[in-house]
Protein backbone atom coordinates (compact mmCIF):
# COMPACT_ATOMS: atom_id res chain seq x y z
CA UNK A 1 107.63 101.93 112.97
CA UNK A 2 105.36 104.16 110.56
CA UNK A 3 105.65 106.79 112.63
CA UNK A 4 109.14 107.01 113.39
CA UNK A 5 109.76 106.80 109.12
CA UNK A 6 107.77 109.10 108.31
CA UNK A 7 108.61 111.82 111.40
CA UNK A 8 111.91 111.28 110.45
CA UNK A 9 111.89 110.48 106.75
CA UNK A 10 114.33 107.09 107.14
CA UNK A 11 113.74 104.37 105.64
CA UNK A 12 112.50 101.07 106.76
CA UNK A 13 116.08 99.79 107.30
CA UNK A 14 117.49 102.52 109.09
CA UNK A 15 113.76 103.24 111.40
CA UNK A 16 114.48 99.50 112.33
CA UNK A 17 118.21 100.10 113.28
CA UNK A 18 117.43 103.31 115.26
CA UNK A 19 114.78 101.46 117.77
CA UNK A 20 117.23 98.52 117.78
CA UNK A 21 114.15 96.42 116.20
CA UNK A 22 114.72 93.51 113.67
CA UNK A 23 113.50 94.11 110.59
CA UNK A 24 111.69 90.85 110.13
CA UNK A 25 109.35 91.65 113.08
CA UNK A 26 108.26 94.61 111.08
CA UNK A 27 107.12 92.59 107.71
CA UNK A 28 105.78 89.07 109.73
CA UNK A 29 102.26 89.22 110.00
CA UNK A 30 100.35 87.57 113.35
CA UNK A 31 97.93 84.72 112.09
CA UNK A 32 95.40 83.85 114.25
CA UNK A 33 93.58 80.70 113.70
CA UNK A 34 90.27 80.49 112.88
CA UNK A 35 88.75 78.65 115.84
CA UNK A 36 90.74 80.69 118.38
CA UNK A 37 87.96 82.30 119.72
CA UNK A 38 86.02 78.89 120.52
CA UNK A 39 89.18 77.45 121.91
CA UNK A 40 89.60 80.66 124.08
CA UNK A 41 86.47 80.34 125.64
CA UNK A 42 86.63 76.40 125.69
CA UNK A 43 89.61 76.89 128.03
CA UNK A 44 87.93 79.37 130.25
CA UNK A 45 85.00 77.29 130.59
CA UNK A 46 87.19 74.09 131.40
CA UNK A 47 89.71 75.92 133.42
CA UNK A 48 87.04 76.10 136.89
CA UNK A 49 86.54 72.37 136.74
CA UNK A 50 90.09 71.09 136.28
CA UNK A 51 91.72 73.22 139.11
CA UNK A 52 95.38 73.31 139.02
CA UNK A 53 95.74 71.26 136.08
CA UNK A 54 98.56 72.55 133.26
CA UNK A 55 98.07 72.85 130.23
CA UNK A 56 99.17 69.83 128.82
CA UNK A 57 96.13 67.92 130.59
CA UNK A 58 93.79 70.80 129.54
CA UNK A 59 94.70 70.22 125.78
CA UNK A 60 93.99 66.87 126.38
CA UNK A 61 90.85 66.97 128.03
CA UNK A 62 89.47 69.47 124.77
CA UNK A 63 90.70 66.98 122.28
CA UNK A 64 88.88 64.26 124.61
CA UNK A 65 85.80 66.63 124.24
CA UNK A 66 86.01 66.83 120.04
């Protein structure tokens, strides 16, 4: 969206409007929590062993493991 303001010198409300984007999707910022990593690679390291499960049961099976 940076680009396309200042290419075009619009501003934020009218750069949004032109790419059909909300505006809100430009000013939310992603948080990722902190142990997302370690639950990443808990999953991946559970998913061989539980087969097929979903991931309801895999949730369940981590908080099991706490």
């Amino acid at each position: 969206m940076d680009g396309v303001r200042a290419k075009y010198g619009l501003s934020d409300r009218h750069a949004c409007r032109s790419v059909g984007q909300y505006r809100g999707t430009q000013r939310s910022v992603p948080t990722v929590p902190a142990d997302a990593d370690e639950l990443t690679q808990a999953t991946i390291a559970l998913a061989p062993e539980s087969g097929r499960y979903g991931y309801r049961r895999v949730t369940k099976r981590l908080q099991a493991a706490r």
